[in-house]
Protein backbone atom coordinates (compact mmCIF):
# COMPACT_ATOMS: atom_id res chain seq x y z
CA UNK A 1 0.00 0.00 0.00
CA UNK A 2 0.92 3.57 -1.17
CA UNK A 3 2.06 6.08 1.42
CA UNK A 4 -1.45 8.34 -0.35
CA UNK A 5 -3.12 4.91 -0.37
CA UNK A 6 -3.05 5.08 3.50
CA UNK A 7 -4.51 8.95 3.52
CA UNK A 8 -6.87 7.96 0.47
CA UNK A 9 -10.27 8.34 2.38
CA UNK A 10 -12.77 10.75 4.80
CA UNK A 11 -13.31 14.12 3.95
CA UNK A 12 -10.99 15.11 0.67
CA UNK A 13 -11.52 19.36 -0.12
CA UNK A 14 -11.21 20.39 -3.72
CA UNK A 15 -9.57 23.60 -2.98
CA UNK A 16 -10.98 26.54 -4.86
CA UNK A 17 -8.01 28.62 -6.46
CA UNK A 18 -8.59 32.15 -5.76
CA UNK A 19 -8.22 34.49 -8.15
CA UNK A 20 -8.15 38.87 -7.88
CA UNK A 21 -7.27 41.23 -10.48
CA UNK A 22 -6.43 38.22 -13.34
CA UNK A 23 -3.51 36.62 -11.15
CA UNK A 24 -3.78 34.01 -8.84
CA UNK A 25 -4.60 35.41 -5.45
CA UNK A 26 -1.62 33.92 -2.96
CA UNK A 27 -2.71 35.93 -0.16
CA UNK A 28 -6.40 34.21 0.08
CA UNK A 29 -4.34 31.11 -1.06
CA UNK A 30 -2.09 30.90 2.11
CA UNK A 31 -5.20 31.88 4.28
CA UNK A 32 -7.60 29.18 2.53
CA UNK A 33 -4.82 26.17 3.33
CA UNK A 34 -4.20 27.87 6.57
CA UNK A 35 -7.98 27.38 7.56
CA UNK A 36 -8.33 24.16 6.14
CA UNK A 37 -5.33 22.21 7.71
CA UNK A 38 -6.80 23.47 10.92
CA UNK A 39 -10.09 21.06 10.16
CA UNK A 40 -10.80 17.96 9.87
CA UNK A 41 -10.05 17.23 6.21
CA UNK A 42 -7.73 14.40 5.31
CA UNK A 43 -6.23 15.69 1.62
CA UNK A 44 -6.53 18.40 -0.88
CA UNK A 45 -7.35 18.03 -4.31
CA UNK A 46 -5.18 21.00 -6.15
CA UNK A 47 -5.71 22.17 -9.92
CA UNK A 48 -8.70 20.03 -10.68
CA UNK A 49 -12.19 21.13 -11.76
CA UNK A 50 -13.15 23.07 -8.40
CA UNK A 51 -9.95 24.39 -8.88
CA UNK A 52 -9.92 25.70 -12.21
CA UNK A 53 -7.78 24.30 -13.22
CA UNK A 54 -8.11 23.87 -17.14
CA UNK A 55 -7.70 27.61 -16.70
CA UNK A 56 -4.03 27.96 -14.94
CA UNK A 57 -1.34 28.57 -17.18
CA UNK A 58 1.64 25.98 -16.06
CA UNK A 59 3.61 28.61 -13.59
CA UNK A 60 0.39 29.32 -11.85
CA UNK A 61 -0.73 25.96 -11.48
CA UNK A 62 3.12 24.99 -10.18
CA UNK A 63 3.11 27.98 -7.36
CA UNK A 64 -0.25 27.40 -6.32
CA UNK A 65 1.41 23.77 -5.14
CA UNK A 66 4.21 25.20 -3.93
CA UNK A 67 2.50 27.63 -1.82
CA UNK A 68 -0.01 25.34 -0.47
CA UNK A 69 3.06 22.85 0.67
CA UNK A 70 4.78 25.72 2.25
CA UNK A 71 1.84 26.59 3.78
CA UNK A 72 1.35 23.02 5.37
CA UNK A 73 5.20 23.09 6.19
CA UNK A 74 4.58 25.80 8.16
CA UNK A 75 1.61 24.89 10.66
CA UNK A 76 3.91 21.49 10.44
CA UNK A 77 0.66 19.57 8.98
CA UNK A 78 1.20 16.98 6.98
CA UNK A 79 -1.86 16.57 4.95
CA UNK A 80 -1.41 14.87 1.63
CA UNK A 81 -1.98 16.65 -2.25
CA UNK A 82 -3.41 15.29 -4.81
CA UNK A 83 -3.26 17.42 -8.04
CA UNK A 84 -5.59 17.41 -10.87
CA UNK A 85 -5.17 16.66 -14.21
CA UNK A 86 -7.36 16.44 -17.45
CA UNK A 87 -6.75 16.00 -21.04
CA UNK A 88 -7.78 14.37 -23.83
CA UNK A 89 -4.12 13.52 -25.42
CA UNK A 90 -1.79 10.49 -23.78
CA UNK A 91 1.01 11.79 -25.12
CA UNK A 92 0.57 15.39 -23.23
CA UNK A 93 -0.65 14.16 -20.20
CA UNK A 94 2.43 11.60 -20.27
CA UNK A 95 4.97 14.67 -20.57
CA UNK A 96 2.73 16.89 -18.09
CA UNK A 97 3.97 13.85 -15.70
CA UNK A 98 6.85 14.03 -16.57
CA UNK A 99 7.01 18.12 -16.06
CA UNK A 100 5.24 17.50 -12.25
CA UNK A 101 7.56 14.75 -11.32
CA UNK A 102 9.79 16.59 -8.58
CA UNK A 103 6.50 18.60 -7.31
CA UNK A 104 5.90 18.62 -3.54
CA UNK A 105 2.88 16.39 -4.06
CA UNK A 106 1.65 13.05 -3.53
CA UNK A 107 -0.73 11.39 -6.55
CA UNK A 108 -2.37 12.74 -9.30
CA UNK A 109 -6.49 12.86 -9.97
CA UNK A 110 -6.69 12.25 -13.52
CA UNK A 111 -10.35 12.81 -15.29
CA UNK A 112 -11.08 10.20 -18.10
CA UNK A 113 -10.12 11.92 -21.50
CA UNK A 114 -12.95 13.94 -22.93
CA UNK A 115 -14.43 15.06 -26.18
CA UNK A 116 -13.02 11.85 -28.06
CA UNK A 117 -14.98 9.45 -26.22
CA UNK A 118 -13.12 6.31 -26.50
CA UNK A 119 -13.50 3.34 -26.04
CA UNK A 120 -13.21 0.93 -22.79
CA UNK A 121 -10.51 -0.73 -24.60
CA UNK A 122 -9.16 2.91 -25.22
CA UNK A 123 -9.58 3.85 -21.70
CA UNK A 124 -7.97 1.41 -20.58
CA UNK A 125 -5.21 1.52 -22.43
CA UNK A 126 -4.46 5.37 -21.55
CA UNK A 127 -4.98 5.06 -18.36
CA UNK A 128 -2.01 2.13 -17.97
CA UNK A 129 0.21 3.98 -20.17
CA UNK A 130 -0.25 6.98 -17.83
CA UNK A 131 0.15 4.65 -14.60
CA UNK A 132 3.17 3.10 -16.42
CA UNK A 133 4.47 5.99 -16.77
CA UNK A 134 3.91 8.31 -13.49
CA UNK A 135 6.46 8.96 -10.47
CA UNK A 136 3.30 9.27 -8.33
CA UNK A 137 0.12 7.21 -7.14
CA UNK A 138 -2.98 7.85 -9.64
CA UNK A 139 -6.64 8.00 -8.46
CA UNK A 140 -8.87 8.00 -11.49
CA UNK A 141 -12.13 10.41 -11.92
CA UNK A 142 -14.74 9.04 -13.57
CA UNK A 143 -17.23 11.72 -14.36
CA UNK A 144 -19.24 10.68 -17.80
CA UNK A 145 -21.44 13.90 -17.76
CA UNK A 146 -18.31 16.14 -18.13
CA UNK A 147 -16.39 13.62 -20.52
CA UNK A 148 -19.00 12.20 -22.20
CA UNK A 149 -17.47 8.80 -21.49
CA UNK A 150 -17.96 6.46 -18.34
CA UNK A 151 -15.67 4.00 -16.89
CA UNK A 152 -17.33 1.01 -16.61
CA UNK A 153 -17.05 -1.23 -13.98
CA UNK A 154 -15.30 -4.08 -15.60
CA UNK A 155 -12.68 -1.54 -16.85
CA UNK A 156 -12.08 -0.06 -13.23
CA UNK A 157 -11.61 -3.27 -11.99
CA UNK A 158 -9.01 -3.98 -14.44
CA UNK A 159 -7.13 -0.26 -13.56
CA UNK A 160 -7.52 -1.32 -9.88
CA UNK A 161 -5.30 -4.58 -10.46
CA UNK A 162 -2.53 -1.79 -11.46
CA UNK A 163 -0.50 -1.29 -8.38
CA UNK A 164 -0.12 2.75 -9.55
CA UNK A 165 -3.35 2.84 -9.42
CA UNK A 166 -4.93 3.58 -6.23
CA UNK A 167 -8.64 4.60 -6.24
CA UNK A 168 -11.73 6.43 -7.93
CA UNK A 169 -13.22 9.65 -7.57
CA UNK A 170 -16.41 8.35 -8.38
CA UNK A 171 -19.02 10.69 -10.04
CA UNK A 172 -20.74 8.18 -12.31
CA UNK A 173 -23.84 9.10 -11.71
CA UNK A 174 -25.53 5.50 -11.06
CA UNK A 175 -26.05 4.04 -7.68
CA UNK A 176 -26.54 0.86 -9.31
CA UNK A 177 -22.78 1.20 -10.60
CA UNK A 178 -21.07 2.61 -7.53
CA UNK A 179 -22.65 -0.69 -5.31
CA UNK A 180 -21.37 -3.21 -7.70
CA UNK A 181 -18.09 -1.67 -7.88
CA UNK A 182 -17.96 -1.07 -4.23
CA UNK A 183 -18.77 -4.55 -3.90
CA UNK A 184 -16.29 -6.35 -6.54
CA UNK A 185 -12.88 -4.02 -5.85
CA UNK A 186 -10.30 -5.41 -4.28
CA UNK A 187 -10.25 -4.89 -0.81
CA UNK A 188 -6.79 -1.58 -1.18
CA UNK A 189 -8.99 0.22 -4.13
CA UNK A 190 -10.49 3.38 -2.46
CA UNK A 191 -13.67 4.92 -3.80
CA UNK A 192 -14.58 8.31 -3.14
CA UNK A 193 -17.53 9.69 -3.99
CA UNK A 194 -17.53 13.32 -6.01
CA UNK A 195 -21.14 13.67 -6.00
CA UNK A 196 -21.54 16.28 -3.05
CA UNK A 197 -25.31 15.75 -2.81
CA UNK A 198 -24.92 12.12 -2.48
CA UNK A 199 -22.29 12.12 0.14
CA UNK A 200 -23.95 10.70 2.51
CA UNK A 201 -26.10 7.71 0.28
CA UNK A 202 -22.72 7.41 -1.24
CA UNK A 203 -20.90 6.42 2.65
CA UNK A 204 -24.14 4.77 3.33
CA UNK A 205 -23.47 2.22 0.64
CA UNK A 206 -19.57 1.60 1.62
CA UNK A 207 -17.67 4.59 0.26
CA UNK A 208 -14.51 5.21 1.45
CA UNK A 209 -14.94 9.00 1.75
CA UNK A 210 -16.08 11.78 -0.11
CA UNK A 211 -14.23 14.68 -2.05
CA UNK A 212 -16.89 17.30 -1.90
CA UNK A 213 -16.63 20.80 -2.97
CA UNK A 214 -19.68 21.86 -0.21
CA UNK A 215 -17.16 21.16 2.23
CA UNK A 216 -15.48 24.33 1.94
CA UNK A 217 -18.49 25.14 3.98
CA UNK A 218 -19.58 23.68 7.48
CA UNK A 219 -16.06 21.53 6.77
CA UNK A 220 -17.07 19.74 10.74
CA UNK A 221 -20.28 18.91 9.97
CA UNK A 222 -19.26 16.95 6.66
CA UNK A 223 -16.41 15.38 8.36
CA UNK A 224 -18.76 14.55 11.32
CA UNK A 225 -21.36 12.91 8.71
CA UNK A 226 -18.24 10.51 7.82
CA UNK A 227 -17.35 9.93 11.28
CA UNK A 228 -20.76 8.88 12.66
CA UNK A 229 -21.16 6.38 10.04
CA UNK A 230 -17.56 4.75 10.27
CA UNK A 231 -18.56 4.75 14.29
CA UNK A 232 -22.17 2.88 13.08
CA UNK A 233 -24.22 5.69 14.37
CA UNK A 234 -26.30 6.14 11.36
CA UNK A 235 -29.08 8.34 12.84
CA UNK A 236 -26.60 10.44 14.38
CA UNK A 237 -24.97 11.07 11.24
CA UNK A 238 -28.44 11.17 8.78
CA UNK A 239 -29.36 13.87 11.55
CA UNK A 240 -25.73 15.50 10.54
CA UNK A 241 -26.42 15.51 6.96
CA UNK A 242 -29.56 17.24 7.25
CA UNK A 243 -27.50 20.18 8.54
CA UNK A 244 -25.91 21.01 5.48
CA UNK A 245 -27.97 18.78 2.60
CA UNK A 246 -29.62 21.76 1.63
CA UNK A 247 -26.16 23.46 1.07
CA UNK A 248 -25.30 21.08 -1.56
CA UNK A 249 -28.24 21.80 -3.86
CA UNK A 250 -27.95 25.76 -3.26
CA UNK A 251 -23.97 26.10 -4.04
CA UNK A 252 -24.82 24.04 -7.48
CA UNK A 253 -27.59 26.35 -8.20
CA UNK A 254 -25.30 27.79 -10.71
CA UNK A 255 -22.15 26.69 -12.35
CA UNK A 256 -19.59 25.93 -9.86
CA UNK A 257 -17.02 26.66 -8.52
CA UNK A 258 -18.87 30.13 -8.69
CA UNK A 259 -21.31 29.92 -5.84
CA UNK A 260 -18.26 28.45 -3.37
CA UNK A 261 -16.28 31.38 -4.09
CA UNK A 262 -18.95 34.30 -3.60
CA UNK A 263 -19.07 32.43 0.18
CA UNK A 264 -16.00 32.31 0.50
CA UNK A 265 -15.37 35.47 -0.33
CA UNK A 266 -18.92 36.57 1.71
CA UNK A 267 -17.20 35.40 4.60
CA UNK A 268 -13.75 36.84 4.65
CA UNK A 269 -11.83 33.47 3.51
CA UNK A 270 -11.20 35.37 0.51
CA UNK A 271 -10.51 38.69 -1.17
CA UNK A 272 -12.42 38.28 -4.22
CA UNK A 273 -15.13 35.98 -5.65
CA UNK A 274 -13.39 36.05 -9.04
CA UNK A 275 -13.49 33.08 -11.42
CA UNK A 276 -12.19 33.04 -14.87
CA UNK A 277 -14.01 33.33 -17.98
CA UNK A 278 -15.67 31.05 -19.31
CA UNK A 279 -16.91 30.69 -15.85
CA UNK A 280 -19.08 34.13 -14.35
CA UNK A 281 -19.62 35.12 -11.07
CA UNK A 282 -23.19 34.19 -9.45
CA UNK A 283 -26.03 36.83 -10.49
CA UNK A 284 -27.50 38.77 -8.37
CA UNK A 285 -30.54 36.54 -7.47
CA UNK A 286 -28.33 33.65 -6.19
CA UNK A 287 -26.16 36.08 -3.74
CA UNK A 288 -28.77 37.31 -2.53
CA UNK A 289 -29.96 34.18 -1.60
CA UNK A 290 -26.25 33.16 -0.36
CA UNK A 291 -26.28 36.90 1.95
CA UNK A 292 -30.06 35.47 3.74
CA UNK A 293 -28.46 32.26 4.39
CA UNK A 294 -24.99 32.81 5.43
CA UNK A 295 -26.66 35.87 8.34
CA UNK A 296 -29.01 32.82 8.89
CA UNK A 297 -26.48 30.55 9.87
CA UNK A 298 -24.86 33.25 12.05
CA UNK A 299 -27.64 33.69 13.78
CA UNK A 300 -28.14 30.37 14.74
CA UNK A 301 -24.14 29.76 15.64
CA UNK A 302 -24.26 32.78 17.89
């Protein structure tokens, strides 16, 4: 078992990058991994779709890993990275491996090509050249309604035989899928669900965690939904999720990352709610919305 294999389950966060005036905002970058390393996540997911990261230029993408290591360093945490890749070329992806190698990081979360739409026997076939060819532990993200193509089970559990390959970010969109894979991997392949509004159907069923953008918000209660189940205390922990269900429909409500960031940034985390274009910032109806809850939910803390 992989040193990330070990770490490879609870409550992952997709770290939002922050942006302000066009450039990547470090500031709100340092104070975002600050915050988080003091709660009860278990890894960060860098560069990947929360992230925008189809949008970084190489440099950015590069310093915002550097920073958020140095960041850890510093509160001496020793949480694990995972960054996020996507493309629809082998060949690229191979050399973008080769360009992360010596990055302070720990695996890779690599989408399933898109656009093309290959086939299974394509899939599989990138997806061992790529785990072949990596200095770092891969956890695949299967996430057909994005790509266009789904991983099906019988491929997966062909990639989990692969001893690169560690686990699944699993956003496949079929219950019926998730439970048979769940119930034929072998016993080291972690499964994670993606689908924040089935986090906790998705633990219910035998997932291994979750890595859930919604976390960003009311990060103890998610963790605490994970908890209570791994402890057996399922009404303790359905009561948990209905703290913060609703919050998984209303920061979808529009495109994400988008709605994340203008709480985020609604609650000092960070300086701006910018997101790059083709992405927009939330309109006017939704923050509203997001300004009644979030002095909602201060009421009630206080």
């Amino acid at each position: 078992m992989t040193g990330l294999q070990e770490h490879l389950h609870g409550l992952w966060l997709p770290l939002v990058t922050p942006f302000r005036d066009g450039a990547l905002d470090e500031r709100s970058l340092r104070r975002l991994t600050r915050h988080y390393s003091g709660q009860a996540v278990d890894g960060f997911i860098l560069g990947a779709t929360s992230g925008e990261g189809m949008t970084l230029r190489d440099a950015e993408l590069e310093r915002l890993v550097a920073i958020v290591r140095d960041e850890l360093a510093t509160g001496n945490s020793k949480l694990p990275i995972c960054l996020g890749l996507a493309g629809a070329d082998t060949s690229r992806l191979k050399e973008r491996l080769d360009e992360t190698a010596d990055w302070p990081i720990d695996g890779y979360l690599i989408a399933s090509p898109y656009y093309l739409r290959p086939s299974q026997r394509g899939l599989l076939a990138h997806f061992e050249a790529l785990a072949d060819h990596a200095a770092w532990p891969l956890a695949l993200y299967n996430i057909p309604y994005r790509t266009s193509v789904n991983i099906t089970n019988q491929t997966l559990l062909r990639l989990a035989e692969h001893p690169n390959i560690i686990g699944l970010k699993d956003c496949g969109a079929s219950r019926e899928q998730s439970i048979a894979l769940l119930r034929d991997r072998p016993k080291d392949f972690r499964v994670l669900t993606g689908e924040d509004a089935n986090y906790f159907e998705a633990l219910s069923d035998g997932a291994d965690g979750g890595i859930v953008l919604s976390a960003h918000l009311e990060t103890a209660t998610f963790a605490a939904v994970h908890a209570e189940l791994k402890h057996g205390n399922h009404d303790v922990a359905l009561a948990r999720w209905h703290e913060v269900a609703e919050l998984t429909r209303l920061l979808f409500t529009e495109p994400s990352p988008a709605p994340a960031k203008y709480w985020l940034w609604r609650t000092g985390l960070i300086d701006s709610p910018e997101v790059r274009l083709p992405m927009v910032e939330v309109g006017s109806e939704l923050a509203a919305q997001f300004d009644r809850e979030i002095e909602r939910r201060m009421i009630v803390a206080a």
